[in-house]
C-alpha atoms as a PDB file:
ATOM      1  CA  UNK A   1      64.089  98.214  50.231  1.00  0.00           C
ATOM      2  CA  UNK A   2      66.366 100.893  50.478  1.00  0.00           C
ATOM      3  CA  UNK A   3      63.975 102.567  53.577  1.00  0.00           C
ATOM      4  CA  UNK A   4      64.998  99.072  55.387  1.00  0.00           C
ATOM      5  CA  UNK A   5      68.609  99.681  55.053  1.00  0.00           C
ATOM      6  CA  UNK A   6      68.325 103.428  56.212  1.00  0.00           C
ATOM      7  CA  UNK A   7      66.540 102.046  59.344  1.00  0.00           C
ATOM      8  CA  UNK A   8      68.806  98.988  60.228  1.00  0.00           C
ATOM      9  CA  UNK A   9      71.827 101.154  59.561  1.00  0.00           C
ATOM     10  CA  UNK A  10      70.718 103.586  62.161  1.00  0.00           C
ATOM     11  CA  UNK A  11      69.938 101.269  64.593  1.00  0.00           C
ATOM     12  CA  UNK A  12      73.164  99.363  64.354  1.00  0.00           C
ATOM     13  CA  UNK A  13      74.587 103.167  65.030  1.00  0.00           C
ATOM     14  CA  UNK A  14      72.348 104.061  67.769  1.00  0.00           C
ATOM     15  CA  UNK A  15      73.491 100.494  69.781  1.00  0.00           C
ATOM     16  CA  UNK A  16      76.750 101.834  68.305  1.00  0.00           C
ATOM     17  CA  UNK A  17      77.150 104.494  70.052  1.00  0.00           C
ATOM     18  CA  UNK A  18      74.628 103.494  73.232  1.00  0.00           C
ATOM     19  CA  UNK A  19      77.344 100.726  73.733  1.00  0.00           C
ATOM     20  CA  UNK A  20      80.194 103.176  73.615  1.00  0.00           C
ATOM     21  CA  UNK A  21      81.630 102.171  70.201  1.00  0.00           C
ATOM     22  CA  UNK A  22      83.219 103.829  68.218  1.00  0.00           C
ATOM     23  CA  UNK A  23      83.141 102.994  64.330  1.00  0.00           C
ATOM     24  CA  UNK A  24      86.771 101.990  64.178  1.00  0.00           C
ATOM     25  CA  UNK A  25      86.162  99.559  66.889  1.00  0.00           C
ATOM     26  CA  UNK A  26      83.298  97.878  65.892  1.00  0.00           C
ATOM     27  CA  UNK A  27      85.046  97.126  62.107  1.00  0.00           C
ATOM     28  CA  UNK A  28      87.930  95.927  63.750  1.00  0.00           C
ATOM     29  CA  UNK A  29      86.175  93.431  66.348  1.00  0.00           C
ATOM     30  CA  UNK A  30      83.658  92.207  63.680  1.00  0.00           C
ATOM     31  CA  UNK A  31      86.516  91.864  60.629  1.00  0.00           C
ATOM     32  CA  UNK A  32      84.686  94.273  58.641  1.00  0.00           C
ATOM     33  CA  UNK A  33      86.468  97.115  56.715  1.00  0.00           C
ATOM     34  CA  UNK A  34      85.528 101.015  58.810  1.00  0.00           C
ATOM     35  CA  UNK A  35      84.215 102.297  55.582  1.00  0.00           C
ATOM     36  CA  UNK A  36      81.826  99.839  54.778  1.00  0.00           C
ATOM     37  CA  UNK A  37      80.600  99.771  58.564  1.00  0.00           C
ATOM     38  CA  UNK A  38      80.005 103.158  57.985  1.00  0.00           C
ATOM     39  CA  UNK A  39      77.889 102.883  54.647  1.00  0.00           C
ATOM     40  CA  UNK A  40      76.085 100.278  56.465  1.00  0.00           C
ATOM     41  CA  UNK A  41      75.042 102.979  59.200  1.00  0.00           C
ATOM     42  CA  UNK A  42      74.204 105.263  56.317  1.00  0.00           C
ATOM     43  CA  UNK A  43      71.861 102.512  54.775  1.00  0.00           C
ATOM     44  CA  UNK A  44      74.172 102.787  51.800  1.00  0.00           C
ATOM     45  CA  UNK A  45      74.208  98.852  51.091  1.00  0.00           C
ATOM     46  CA  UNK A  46      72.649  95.981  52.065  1.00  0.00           C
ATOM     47  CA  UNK A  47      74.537  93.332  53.618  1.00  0.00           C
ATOM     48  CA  UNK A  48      74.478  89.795  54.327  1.00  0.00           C
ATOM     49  CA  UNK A  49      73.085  87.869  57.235  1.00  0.00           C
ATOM     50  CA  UNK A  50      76.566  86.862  58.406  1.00  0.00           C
ATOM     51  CA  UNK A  51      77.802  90.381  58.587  1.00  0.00           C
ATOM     52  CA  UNK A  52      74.753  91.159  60.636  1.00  0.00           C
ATOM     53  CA  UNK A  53      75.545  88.543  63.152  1.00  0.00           C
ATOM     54  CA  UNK A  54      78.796  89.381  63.273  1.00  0.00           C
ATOM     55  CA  UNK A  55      77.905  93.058  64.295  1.00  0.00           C
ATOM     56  CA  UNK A  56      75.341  91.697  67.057  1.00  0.00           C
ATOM     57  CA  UNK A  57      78.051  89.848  68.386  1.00  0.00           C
ATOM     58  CA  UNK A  58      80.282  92.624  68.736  1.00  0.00           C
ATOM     59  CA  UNK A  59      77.291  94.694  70.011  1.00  0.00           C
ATOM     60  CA  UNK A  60      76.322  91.882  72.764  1.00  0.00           C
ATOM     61  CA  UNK A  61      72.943  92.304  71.204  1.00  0.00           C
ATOM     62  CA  UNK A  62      70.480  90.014  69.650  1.00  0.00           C
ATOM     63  CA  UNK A  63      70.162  90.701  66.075  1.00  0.00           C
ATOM     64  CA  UNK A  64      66.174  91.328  66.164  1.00  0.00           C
ATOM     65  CA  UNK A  65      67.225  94.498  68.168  1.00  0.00           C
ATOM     66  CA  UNK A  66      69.239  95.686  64.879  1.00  0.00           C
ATOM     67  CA  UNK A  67      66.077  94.912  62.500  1.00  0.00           C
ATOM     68  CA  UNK A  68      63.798  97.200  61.484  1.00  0.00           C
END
């Protein structure tokens, strides 16, 4: 399981930073505190389906481009 966080958290960094966002940005658009965005990139925890949307949203992507 934890493999699966490791890989969506670097894709949500790689459309991160592909979309020009920066870390501080993206928490603050998607209402989620910069730390945890950042453990999230670091596969550090696994989140819930609504925090995923909300991070596609900010992203402009569709959330099966953030899965593994």
């Amino acid at each position: 399981m934890k493999d699966l966080a490791k890989k969506f958290g670097h894709n949500v960094r790689a459309m991160r930073k592909d979309k020009g966002i920066s870390q501080d940005a993206l928490a603050l658009t998607a209402d989620i505190d910069r730390s945890y965005i950042g453990r999230i990139e670091r596969g550090e925890v696994n989140i819930t389906l609504e925090k995923v949307y909300q991070i596609a949203s900010v992203l402009s992507c569709d959330v099966k481009e953030l899965l593994p």
